[in-house]
N, C-alpha and C. Protein backbone atom coordinates (compact mmCIF):
# COMPACT_ATOMS: atom_id res chain seq x y z
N UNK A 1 -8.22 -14.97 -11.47
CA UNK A 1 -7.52 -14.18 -10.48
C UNK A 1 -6.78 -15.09 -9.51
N UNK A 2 -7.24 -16.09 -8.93
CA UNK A 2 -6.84 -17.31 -8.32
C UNK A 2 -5.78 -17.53 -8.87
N UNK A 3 -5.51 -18.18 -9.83
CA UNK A 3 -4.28 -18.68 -10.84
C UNK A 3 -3.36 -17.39 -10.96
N UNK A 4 -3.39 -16.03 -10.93
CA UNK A 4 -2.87 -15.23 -11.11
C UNK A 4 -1.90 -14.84 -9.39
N UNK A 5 -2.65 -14.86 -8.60
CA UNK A 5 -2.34 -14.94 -7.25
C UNK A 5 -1.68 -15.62 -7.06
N UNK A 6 -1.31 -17.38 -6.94
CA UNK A 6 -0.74 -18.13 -7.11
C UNK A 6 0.58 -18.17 -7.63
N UNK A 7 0.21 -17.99 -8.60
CA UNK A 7 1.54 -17.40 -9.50
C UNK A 7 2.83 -16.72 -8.70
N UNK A 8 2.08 -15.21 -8.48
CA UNK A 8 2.78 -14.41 -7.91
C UNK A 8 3.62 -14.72 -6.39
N UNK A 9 2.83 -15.99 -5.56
CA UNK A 9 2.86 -16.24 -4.15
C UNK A 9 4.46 -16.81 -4.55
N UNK A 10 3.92 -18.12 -6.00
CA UNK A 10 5.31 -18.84 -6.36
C UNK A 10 6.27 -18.04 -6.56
N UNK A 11 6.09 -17.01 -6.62
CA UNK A 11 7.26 -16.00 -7.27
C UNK A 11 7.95 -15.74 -6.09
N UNK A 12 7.49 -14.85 -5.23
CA UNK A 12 7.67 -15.07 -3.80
C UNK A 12 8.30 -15.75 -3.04
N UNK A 13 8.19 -16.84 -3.41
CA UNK A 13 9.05 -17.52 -2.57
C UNK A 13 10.40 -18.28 -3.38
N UNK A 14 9.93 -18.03 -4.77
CA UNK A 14 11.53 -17.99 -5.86
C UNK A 14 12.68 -17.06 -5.50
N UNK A 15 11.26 -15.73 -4.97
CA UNK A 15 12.48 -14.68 -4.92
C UNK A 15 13.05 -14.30 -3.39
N UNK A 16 11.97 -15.35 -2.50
CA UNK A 16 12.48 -15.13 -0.92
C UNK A 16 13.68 -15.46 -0.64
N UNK A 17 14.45 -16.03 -1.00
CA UNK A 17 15.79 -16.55 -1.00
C UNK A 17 17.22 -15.77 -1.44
N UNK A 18 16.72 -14.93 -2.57
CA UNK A 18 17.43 -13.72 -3.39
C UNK A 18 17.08 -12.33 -2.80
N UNK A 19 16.00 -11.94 -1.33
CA UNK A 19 15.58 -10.76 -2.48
C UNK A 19 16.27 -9.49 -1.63
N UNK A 20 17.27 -10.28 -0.83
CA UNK A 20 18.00 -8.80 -0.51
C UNK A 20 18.87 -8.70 -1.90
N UNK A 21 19.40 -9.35 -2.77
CA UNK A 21 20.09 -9.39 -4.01
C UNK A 21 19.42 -8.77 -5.03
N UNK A 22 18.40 -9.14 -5.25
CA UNK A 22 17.48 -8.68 -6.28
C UNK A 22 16.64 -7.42 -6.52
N UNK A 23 16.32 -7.28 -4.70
CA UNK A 23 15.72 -6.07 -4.19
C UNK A 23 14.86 -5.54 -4.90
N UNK A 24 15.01 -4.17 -5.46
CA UNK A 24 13.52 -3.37 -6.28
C UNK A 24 13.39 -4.28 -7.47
N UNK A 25 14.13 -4.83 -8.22
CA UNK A 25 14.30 -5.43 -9.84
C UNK A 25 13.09 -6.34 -9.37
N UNK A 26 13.74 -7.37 -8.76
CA UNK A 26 12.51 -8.25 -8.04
C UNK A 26 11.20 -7.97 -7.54
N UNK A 27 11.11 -6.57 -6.70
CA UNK A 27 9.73 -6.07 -6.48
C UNK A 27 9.00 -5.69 -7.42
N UNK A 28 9.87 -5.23 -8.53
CA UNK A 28 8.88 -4.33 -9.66
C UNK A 28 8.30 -5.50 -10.74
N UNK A 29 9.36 -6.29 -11.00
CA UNK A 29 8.87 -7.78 -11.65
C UNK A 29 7.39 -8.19 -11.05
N UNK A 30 7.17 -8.35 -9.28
CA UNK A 30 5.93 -8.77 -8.78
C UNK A 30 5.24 -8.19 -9.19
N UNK A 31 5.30 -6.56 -8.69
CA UNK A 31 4.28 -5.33 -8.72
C UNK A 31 3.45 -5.22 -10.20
N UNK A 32 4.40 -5.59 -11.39
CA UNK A 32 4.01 -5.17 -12.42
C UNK A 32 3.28 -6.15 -12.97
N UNK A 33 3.39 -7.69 -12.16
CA UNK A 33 2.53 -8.72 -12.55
C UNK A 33 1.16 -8.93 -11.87
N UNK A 34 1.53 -8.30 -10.45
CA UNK A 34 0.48 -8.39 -9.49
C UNK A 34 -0.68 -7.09 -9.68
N UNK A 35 -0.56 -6.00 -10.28
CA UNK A 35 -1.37 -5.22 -10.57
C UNK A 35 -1.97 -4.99 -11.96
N UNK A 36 -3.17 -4.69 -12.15
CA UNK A 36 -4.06 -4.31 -13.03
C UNK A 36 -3.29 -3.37 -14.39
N UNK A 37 -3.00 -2.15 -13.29
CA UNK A 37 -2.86 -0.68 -13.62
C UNK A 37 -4.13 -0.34 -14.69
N UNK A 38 -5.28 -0.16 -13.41
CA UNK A 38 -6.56 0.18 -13.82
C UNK A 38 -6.78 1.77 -13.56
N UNK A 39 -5.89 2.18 -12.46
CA UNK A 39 -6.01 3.30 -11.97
C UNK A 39 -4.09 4.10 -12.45
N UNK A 40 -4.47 5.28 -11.90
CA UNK A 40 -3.07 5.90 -12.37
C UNK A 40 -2.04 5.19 -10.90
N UNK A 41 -0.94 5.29 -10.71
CA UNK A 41 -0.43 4.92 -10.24
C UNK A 41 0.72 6.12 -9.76
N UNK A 42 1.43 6.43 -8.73
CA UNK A 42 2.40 7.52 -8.58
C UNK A 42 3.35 6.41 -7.62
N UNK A 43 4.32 6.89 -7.51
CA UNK A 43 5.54 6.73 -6.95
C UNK A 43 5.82 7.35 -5.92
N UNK A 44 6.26 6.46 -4.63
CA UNK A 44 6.80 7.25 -3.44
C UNK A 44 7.44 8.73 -3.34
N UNK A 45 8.59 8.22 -4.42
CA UNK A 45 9.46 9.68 -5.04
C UNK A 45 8.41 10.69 -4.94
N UNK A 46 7.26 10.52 -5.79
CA UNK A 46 6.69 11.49 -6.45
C UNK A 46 5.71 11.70 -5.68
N UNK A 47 5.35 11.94 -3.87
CA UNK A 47 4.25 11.79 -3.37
C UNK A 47 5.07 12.04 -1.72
N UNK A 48 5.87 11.63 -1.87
CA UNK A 48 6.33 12.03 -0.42
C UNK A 48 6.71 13.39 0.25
N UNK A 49 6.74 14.31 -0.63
CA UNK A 49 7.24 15.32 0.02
C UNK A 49 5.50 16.46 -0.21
N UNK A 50 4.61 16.07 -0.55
CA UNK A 50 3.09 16.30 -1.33
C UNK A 50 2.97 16.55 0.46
N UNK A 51 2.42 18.00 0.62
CA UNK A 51 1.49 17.89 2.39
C UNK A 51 -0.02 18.15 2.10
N UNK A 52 0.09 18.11 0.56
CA UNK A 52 -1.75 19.09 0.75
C UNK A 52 -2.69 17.21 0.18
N UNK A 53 -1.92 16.21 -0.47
CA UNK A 53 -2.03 15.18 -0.44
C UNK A 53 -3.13 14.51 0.82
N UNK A 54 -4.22 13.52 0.29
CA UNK A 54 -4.67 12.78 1.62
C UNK A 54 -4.68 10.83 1.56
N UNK A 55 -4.09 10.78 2.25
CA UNK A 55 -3.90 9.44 1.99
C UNK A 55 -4.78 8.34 2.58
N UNK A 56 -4.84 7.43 1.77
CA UNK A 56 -6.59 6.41 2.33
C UNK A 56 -5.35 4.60 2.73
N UNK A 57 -5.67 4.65 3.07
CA UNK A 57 -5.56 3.00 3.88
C UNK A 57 -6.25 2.09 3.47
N UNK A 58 -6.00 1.28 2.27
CA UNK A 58 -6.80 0.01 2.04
C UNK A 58 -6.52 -1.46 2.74
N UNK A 59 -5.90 -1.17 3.76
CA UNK A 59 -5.46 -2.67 4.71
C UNK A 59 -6.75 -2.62 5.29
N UNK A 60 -5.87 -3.96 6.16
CA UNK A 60 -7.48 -3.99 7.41
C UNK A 60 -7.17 -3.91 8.92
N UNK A 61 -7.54 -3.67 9.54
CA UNK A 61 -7.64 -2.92 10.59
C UNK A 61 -6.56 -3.18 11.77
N UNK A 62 -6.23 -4.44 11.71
CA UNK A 62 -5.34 -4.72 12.63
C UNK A 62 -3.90 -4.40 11.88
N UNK A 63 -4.16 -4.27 10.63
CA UNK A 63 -2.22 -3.56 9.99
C UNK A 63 -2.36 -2.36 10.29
N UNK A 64 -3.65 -1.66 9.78
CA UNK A 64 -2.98 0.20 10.43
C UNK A 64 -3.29 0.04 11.52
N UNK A 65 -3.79 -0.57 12.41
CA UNK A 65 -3.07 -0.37 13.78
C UNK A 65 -1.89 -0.18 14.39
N UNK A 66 -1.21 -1.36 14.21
CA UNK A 66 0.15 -1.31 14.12
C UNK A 66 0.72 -0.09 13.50
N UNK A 67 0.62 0.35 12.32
CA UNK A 67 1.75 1.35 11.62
C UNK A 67 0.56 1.79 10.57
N UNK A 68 0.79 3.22 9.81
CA UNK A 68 0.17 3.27 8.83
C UNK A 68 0.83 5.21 8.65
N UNK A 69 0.67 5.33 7.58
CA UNK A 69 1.44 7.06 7.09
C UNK A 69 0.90 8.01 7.99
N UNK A 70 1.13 9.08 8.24
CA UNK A 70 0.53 10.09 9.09
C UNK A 70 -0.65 10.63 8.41
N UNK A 71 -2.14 11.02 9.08
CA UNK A 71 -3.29 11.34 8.99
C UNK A 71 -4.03 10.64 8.14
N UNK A 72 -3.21 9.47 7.42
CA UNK A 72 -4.16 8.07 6.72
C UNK A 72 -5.72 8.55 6.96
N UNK A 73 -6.55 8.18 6.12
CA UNK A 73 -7.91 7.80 6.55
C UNK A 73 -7.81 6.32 6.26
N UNK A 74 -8.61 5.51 7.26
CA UNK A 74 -8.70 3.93 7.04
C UNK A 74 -9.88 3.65 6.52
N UNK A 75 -10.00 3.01 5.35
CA UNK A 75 -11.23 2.40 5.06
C UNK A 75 -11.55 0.61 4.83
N UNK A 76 -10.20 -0.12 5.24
CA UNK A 76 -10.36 -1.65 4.83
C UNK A 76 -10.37 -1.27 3.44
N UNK A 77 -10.09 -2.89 3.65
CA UNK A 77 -10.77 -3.65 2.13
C UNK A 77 -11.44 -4.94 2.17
N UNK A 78 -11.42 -6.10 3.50
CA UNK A 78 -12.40 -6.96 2.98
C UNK A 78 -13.58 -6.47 3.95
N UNK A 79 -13.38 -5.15 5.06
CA UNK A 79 -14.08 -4.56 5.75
C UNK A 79 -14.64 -3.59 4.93
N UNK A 80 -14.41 -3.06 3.60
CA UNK A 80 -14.23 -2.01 2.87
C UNK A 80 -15.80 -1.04 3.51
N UNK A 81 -15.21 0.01 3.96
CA UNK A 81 -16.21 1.39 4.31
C UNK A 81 -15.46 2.65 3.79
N UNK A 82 -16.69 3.03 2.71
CA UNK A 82 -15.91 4.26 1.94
C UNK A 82 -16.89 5.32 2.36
N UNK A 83 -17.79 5.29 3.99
CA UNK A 83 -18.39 6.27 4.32
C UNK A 83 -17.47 8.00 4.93
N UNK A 84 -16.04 7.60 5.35
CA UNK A 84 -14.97 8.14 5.45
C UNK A 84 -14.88 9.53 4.61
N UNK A 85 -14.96 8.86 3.64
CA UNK A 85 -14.72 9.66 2.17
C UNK A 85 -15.31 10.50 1.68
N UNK A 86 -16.48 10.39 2.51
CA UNK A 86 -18.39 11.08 1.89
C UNK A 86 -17.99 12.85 2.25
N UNK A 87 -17.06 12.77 3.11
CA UNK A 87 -16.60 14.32 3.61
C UNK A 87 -15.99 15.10 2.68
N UNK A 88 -15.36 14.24 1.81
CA UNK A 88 -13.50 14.62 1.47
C UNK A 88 -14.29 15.69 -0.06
N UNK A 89 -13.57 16.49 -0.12
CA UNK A 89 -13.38 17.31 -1.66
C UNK A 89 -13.10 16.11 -2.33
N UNK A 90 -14.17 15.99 -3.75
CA UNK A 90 -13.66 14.99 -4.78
C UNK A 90 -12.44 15.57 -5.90
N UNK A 91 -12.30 17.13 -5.81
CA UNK A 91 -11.61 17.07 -6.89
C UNK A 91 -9.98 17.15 -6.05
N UNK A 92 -9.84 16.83 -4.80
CA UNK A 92 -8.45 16.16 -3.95
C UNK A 92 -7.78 15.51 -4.04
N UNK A 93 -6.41 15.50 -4.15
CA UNK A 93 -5.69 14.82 -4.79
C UNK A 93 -5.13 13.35 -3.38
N UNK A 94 -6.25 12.30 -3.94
CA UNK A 94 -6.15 11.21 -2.93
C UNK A 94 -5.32 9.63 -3.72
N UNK A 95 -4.52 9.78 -2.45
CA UNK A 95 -3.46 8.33 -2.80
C UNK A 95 -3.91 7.50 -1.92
N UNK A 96 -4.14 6.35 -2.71
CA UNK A 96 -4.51 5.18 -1.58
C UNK A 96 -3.14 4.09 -1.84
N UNK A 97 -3.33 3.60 -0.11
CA UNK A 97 -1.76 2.40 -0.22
C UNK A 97 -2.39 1.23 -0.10
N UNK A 98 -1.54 0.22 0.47
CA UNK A 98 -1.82 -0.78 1.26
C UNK A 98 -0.69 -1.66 1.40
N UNK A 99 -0.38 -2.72 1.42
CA UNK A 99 1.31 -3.42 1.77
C UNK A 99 1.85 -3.13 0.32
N UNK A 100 1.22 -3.78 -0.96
CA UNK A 100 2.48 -3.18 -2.11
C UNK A 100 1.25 -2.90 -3.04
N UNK A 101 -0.04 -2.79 -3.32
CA UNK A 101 -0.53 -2.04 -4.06
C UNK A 101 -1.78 -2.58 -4.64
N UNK A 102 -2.36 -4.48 -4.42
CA UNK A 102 -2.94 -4.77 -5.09
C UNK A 102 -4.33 -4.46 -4.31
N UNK A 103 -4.75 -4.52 -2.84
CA UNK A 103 -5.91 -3.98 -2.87
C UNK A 103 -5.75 -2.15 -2.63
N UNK A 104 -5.29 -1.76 -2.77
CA UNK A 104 -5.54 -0.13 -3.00
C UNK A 104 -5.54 0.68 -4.30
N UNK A 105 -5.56 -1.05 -5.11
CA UNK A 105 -5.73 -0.40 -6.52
C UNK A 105 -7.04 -0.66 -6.45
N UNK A 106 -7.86 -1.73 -6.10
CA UNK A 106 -9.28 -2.28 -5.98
C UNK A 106 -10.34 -1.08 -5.65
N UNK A 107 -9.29 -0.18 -4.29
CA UNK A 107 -10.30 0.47 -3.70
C UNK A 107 -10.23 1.67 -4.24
N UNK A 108 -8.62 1.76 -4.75
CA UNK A 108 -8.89 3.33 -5.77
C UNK A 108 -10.03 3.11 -7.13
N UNK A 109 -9.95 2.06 -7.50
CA UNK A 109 -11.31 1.82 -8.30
C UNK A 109 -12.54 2.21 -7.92
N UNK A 110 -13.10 1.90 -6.78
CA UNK A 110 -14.43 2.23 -6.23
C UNK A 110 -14.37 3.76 -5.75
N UNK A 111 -13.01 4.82 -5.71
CA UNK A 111 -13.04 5.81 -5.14
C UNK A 111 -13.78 6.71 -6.64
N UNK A 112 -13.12 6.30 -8.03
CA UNK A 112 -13.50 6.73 -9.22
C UNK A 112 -14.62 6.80 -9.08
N UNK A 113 -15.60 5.73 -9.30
CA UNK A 113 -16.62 5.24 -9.39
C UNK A 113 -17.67 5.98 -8.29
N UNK A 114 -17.16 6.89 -6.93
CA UNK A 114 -17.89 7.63 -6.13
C UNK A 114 -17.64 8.56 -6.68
N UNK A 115 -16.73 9.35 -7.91
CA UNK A 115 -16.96 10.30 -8.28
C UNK A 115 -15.57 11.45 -8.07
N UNK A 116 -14.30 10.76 -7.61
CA UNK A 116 -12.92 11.34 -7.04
C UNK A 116 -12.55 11.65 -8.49
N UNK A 117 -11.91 12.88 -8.36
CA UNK A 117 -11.48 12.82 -10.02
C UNK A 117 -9.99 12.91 -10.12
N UNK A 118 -9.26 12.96 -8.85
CA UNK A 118 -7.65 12.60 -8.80
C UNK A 118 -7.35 12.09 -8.17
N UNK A 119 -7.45 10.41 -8.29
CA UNK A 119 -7.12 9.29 -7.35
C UNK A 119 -5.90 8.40 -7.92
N UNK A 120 -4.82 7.88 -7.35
CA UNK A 120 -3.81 7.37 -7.26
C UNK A 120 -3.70 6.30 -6.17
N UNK A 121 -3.10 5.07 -7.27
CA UNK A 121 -2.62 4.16 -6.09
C UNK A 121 -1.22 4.17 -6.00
N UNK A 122 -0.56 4.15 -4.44
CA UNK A 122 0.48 4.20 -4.05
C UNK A 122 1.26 3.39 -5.07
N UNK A 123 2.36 3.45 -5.61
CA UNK A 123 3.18 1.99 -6.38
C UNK A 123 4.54 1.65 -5.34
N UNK A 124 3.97 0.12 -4.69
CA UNK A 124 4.69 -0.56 -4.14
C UNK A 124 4.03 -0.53 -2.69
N UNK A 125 2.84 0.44 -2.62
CA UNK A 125 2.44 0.48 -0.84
C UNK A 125 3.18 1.16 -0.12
N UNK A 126 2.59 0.66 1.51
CA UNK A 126 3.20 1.02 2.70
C UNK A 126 4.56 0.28 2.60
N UNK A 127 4.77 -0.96 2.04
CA UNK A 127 5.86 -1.35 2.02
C UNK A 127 7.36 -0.74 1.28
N UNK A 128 7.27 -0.22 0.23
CA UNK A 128 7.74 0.95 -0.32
C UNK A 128 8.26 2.00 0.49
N UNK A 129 7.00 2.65 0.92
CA UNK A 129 7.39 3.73 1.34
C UNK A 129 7.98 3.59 2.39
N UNK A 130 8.52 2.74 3.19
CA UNK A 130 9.08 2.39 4.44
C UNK A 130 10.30 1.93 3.80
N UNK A 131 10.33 1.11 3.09
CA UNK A 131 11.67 0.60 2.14
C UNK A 131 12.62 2.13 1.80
N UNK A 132 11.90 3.32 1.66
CA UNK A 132 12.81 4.81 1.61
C UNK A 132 12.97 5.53 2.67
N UNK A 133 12.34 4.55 3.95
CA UNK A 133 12.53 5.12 5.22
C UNK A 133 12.23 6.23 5.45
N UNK A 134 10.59 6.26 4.91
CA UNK A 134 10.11 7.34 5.56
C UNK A 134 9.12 7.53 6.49
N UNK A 135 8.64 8.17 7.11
CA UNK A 135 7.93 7.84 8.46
C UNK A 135 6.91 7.19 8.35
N UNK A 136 6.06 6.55 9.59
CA UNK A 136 4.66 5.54 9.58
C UNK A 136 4.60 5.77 11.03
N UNK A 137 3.40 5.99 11.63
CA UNK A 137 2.80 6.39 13.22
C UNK A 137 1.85 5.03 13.06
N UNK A 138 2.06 4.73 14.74
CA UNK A 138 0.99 3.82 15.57
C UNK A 138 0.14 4.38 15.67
N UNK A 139 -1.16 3.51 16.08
CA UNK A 139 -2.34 3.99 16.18
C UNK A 139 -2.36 5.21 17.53
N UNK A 140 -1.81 5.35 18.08
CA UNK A 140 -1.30 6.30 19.44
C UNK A 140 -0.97 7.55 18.72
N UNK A 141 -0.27 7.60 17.28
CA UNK A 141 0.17 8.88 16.35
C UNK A 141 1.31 8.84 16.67
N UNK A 142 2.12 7.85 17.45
CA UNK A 142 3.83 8.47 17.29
C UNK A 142 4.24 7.62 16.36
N UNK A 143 5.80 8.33 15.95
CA UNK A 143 6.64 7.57 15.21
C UNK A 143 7.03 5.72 15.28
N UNK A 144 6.98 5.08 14.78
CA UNK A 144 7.33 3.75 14.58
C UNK A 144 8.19 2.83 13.92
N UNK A 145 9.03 2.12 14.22
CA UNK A 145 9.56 1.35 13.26
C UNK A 145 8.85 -0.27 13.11
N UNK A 146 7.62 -0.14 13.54
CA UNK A 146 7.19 -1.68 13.71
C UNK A 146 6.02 -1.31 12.11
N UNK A 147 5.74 -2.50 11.51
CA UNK A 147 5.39 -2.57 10.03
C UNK A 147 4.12 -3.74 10.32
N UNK A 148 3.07 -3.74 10.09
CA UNK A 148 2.25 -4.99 9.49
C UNK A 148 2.95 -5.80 8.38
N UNK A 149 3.56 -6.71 8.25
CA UNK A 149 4.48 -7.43 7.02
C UNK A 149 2.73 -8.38 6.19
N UNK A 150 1.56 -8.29 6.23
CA UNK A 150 0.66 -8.83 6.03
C UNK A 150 0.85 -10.62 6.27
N UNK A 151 2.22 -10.86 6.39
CA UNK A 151 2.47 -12.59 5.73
C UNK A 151 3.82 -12.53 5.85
N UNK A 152 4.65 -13.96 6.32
CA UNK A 152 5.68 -13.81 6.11
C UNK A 152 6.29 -14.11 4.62
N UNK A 153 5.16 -14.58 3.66
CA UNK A 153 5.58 -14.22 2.61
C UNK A 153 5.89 -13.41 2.12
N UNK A 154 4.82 -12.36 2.04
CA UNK A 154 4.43 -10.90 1.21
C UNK A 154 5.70 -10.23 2.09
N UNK A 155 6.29 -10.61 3.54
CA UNK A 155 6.90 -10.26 4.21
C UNK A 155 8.87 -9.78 3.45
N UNK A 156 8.78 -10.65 2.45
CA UNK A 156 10.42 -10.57 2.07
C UNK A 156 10.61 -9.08 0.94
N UNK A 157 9.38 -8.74 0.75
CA UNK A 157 9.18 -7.28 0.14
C UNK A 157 9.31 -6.43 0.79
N UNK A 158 9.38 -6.70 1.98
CA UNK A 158 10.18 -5.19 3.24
C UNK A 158 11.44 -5.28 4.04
N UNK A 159 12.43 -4.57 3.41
CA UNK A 159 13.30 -4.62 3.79
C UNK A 159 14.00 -3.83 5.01
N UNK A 160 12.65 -2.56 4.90
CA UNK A 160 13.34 -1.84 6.42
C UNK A 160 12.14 -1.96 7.39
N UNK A 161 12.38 -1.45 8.55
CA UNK A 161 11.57 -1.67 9.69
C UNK A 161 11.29 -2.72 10.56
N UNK A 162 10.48 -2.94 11.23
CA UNK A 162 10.66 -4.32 12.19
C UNK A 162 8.99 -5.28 11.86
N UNK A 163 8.97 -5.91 11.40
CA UNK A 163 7.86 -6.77 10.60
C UNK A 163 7.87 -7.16 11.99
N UNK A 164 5.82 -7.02 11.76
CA UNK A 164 4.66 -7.76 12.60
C UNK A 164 4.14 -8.50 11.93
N UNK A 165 3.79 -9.54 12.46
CA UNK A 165 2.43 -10.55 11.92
C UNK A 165 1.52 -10.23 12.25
């Protein structure tokens, strides 16, 4: 996994230089190297206009602070608490994000494994879905244009909004 990570970081910064040029071609190249696809996967397209949808937060605590989708539940991931969840209807149709997808595929794994029987990881993340400019609330609940960028690496994968460190 190390060597695989790596990889992808190098890629990153092959493609930090190009990637307003390259844009999605370039993201989906990462995405499709950087993920498993252990879990099903849906598309912004296909999820954004969804209100009966509940969406889980696999960042960590100081990114959804900053910004995160409206009524998110947060559970981490190296904080990971899936006591959140113990409430939720399993047969609910739950999308988990995170910056472009690789730990909210991790944690949509462990959501299976509690027994969710329609779980989805976001494809491409919070970063994505901000890339179609669609809304993200501060921890306060209002509207935002400020983003957790996780890294100013991982950072050249967001092209709209105003990147935090």
């Amino acid at each position: 996994m190390k060597t695989r990570l790596i990889s992808i970081l190098l890629m990153a910064l092959f493609f930090s230089a190009h990637a307003q040029e390259v844009g999605s071609k370039a993201y989906d190249i990462m995405l499709q190297s950087l993920l498993s696809h252990t879990v099903k996967e849906i598309s912004v397209k296909d999820v954004k206009d969804n209100k009966e949808v509940i969406f889980v937060d696999a960042r960590e605590r100081n990114e959804f602070d900053v910004s995160h989708i409206r009524n998110a539940i947060f559970v981490g991931y190296d904080s990971l608490d899936l006591s959140p969840m113990e409430k939720i209807d399993k047969n609910k149709e739950v999308i988990v994000y995170c910056s472009v997808g690789y730990r909210s595929e991790k944690v949509s794994e462990k959501l299976e494994k509690m027994g969710f029987k329609n779980v989805s990881n976001l494809y491409g993340g919070i970063f994505e879905w901000k890339n179609q400019e669609l809304p993200i609330v501060s921890d306060d609940n209002k509207t935002t244009n400020e983003i957790h960028a996780f890294s100013r690496v991982w950072g050249i994968w967001l092209n709209k909004g105003k990147k935090v460190y």
